[in-house]
C-alpha atoms as a PDB file:
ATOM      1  CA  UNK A   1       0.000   0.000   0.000  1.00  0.00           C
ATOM      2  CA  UNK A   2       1.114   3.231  -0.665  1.00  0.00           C
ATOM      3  CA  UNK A   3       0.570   6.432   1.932  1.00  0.00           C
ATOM      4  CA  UNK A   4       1.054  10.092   0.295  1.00  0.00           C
ATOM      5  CA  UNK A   5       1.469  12.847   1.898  1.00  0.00           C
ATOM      6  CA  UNK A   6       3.457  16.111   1.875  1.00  0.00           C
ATOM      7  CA  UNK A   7       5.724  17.347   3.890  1.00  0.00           C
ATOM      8  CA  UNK A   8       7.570  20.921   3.784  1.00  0.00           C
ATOM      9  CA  UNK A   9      10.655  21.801   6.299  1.00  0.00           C
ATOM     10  CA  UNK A  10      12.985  24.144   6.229  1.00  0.00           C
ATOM     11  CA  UNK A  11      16.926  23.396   7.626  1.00  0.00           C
ATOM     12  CA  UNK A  12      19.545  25.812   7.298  1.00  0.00           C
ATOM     13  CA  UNK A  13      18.017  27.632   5.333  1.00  0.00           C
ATOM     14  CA  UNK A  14      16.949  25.113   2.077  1.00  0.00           C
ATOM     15  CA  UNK A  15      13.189  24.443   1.693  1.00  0.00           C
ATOM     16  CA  UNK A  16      12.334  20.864   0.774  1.00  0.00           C
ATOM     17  CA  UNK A  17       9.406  19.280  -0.438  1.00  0.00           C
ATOM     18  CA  UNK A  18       8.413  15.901   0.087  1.00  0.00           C
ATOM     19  CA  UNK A  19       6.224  13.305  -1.008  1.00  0.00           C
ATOM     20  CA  UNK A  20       6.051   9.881   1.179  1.00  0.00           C
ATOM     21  CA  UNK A  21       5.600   7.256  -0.565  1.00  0.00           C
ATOM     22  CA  UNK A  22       5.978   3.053   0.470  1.00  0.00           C
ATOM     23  CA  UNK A  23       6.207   2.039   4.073  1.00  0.00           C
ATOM     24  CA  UNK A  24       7.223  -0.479   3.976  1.00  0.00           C
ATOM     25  CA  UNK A  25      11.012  -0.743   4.799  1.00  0.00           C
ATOM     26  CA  UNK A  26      14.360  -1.156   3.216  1.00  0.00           C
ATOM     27  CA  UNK A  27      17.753  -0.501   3.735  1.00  0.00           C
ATOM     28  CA  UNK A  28      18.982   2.689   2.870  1.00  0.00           C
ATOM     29  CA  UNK A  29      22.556   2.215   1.383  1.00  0.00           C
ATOM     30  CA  UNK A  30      23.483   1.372  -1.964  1.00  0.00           C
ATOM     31  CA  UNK A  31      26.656   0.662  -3.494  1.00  0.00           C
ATOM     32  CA  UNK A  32      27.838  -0.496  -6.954  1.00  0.00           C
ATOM     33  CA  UNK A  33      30.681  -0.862  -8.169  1.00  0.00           C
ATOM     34  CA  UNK A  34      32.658  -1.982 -11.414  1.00  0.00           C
ATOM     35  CA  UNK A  35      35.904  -1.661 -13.521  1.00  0.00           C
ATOM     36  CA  UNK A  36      35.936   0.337 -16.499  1.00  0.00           C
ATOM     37  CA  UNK A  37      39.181   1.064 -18.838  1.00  0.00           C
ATOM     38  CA  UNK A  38      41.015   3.864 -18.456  1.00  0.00           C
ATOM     39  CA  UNK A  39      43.738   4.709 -16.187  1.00  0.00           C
ATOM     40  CA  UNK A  40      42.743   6.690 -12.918  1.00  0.00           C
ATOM     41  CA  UNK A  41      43.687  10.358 -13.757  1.00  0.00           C
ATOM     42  CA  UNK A  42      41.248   9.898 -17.376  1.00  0.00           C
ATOM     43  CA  UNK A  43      38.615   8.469 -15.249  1.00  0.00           C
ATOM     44  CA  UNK A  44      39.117  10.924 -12.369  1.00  0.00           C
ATOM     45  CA  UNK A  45      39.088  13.913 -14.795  1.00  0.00           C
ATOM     46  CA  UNK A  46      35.309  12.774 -15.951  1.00  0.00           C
ATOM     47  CA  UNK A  47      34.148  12.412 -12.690  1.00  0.00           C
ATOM     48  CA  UNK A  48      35.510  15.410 -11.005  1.00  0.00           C
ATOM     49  CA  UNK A  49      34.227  17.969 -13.069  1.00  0.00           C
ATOM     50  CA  UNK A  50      30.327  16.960 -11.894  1.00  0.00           C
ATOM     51  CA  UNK A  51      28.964  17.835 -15.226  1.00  0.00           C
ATOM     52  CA  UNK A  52      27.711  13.853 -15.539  1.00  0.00           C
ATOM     53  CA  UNK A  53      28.153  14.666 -19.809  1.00  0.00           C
ATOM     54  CA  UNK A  54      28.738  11.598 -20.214  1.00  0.00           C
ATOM     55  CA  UNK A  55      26.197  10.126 -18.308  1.00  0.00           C
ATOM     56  CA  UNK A  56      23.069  10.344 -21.041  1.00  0.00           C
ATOM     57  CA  UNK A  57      20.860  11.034 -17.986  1.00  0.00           C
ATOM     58  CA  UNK A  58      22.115  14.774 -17.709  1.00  0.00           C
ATOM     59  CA  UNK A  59      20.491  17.020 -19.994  1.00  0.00           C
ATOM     60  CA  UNK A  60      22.354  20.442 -18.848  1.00  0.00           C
ATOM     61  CA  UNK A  61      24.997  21.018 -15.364  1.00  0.00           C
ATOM     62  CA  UNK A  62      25.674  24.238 -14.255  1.00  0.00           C
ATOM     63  CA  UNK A  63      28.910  24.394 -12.508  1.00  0.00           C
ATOM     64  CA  UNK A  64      30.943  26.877 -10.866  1.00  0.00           C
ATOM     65  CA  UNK A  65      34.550  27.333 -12.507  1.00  0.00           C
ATOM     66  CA  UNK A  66      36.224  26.656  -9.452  1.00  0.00           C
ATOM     67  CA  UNK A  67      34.527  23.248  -8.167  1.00  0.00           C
ATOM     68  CA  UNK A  68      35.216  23.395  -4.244  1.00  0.00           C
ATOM     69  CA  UNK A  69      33.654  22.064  -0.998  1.00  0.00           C
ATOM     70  CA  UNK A  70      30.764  23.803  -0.452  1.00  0.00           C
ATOM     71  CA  UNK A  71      30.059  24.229  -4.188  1.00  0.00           C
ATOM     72  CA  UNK A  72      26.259  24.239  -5.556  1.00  0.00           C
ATOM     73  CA  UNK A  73      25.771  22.485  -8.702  1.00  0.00           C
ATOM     74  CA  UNK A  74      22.519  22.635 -10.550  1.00  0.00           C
ATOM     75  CA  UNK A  75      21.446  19.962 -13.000  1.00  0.00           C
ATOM     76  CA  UNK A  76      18.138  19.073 -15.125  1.00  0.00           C
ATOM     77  CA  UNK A  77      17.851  15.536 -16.227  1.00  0.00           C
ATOM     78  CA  UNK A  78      16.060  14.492 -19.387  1.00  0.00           C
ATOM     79  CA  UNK A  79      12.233  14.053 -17.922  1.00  0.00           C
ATOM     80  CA  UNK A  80      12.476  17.746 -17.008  1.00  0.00           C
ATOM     81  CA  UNK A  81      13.376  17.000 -13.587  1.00  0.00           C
ATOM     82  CA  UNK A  82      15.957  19.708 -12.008  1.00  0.00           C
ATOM     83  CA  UNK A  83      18.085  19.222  -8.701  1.00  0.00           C
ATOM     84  CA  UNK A  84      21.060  20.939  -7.034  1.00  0.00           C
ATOM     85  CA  UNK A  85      23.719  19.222  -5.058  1.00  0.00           C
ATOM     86  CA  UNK A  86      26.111  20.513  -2.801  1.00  0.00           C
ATOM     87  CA  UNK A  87      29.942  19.143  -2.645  1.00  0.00           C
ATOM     88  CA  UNK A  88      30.847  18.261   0.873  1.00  0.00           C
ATOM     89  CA  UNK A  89      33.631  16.483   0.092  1.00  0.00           C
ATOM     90  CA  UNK A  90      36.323  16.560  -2.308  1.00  0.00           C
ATOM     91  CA  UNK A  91      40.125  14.758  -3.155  1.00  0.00           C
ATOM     92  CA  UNK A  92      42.539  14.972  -6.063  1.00  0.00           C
ATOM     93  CA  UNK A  93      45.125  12.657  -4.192  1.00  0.00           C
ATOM     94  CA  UNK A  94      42.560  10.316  -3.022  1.00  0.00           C
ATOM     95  CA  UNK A  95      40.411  10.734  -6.375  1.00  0.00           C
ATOM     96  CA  UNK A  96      36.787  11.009  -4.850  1.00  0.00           C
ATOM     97  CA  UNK A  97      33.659  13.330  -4.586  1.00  0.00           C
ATOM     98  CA  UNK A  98      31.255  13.629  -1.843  1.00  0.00           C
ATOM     99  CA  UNK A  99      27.762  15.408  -2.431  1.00  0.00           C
ATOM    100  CA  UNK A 100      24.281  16.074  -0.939  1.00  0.00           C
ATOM    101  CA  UNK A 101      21.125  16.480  -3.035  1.00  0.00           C
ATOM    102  CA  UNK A 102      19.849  20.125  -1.464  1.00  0.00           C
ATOM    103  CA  UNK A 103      16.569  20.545  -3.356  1.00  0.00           C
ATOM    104  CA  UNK A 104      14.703  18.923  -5.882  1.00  0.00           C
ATOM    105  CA  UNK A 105      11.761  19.814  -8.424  1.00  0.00           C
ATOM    106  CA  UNK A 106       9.249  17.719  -8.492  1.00  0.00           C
ATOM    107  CA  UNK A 107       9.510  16.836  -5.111  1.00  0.00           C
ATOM    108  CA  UNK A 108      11.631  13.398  -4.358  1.00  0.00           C
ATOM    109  CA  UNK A 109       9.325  10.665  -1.994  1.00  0.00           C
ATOM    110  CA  UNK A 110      12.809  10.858   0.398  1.00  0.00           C
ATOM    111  CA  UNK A 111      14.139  13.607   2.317  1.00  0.00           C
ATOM    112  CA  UNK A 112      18.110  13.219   1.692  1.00  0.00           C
ATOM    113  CA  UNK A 113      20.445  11.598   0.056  1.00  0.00           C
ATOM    114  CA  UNK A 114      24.133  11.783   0.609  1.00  0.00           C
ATOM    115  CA  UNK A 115      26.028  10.152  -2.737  1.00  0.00           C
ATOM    116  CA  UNK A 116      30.109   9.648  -3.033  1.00  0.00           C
ATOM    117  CA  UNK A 117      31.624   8.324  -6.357  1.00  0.00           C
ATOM    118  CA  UNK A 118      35.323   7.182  -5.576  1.00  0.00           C
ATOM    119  CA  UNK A 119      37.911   5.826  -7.666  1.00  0.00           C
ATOM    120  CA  UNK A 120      40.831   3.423  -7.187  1.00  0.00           C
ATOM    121  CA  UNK A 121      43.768   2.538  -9.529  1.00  0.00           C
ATOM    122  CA  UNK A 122      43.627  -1.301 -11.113  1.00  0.00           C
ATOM    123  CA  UNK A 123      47.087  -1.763 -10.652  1.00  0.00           C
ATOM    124  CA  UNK A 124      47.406  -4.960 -12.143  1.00  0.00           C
ATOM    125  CA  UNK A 125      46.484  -5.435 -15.842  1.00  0.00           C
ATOM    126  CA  UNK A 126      45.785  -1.828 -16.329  1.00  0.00           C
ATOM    127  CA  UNK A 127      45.318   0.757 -17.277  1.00  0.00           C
ATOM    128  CA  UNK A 128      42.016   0.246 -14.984  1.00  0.00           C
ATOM    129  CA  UNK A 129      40.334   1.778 -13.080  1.00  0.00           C
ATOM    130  CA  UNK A 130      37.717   0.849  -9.906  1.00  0.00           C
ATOM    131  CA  UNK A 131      35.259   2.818  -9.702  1.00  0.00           C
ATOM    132  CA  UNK A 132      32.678   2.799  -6.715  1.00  0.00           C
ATOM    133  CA  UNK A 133      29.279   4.452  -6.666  1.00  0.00           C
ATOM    134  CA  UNK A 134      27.397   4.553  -3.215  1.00  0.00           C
ATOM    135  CA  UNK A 135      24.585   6.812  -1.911  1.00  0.00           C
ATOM    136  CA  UNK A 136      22.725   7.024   1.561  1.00  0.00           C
ATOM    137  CA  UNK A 137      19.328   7.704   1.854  1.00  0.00           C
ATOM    138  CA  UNK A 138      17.423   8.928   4.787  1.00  0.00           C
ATOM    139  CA  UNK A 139      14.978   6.504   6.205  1.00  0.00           C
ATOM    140  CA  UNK A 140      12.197   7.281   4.704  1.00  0.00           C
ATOM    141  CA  UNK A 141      13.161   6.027   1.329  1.00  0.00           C
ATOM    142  CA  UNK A 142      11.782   2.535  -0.015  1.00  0.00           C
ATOM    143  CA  UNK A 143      12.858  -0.088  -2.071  1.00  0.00           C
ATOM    144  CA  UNK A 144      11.243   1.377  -5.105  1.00  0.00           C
ATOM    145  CA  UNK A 145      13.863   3.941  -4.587  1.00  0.00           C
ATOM    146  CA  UNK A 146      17.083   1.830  -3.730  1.00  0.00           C
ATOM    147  CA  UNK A 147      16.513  -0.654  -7.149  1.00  0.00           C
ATOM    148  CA  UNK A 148      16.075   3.081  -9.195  1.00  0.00           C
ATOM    149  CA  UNK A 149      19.690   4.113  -7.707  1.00  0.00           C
ATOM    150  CA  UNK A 150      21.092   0.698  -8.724  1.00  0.00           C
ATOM    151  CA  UNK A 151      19.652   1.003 -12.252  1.00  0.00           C
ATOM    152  CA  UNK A 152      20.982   4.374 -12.632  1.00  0.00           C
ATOM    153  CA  UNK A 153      24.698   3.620 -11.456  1.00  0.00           C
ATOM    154  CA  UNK A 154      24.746   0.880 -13.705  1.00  0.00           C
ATOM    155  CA  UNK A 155      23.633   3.075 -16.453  1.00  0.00           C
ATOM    156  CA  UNK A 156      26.036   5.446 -15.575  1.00  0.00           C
ATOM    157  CA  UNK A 157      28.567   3.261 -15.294  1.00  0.00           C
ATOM    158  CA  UNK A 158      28.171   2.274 -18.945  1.00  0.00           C
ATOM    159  CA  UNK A 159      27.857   5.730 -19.939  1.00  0.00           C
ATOM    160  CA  UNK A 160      31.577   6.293 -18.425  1.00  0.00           C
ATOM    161  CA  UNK A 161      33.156   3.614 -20.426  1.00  0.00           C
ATOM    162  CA  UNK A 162      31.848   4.445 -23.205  1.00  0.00           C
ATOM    163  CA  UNK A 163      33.052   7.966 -23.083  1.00  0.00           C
ATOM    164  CA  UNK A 164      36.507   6.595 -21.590  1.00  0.00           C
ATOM    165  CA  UNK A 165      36.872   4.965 -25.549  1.00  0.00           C
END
């Protein structure tokens, strides 16, 4: 059964809108992973610049020039659907990005979700490179939600190899 209902708060300063959805409960961390080819710095270089272009699921990113912690990034995805995230977390020598989705349009049926995309040098049989995916949703997310973030990773994941060739 599904329960809606909306739900508007305010925390430091960002408005969110929410719609509940399932109730039924899931576990709220997902993390994929895979191996695409590439050495690390090609790979990192994609990543770090947040503009997902080579995703396919990214329609249009706007990103500051200098990407720092604290940085808002805006993006609108191909079913109209615009969201901003905030970086929170951010390493050249350890070659990962931490981020926050800070508001969303339509409303998401969650109230946060805190995403990292990390990568790690295949040092054998190279040039490689591991790259791991993983978000955290707050608790009121369902399972409807968790299989969606696995789809899209693996998408994306795709989407990076093929841009890697």
């Amino acid at each position: 059964a599904t329960h809606q209902r909306g739900v508007n708060t305010k925390e430091e300063g960002r408005a969110f809108s929410v719609t509940m959805a399932s109730l039924v409960p899931s576990a709220t961390h997902v993390n994929e992973s895979c191996v695409v080819g590439g050495d690390i710095e090609a790979v990192w270089a994609k990543v770090r610049t947040m503009t997902f272009d080579w995703s396919g699921q990214v329609t249009a990113a706007t990103v500051p020039d200098v990407l720092t912690v604290g940085s808002l990034v805006d993006y609108t995805y191909a079913d109209g659907t615009t969201q901003t995230v905030q970086i929170v977390e951010m390493s050249d020598l350890l070659h990962f990005v931490t981020y926050q989705l800070v508001k969303s349009t339509p409303a998401l049926t969650f109230t946060s979700a805190l995403f990292k995309i990390r990568c790690y040098e295949v040092t054998v049989g190279g040039p490689k490179t591991f790259v791991e995916w993983t978000t955290d949703f707050s608790n009121d997310a369902d399972a409807t939600v968790m299989v969606d973030s696995r789809f899209k990773k693996h998408e994306g994941f795709k989407a990076l190899e093929a841009a890697l060739l």
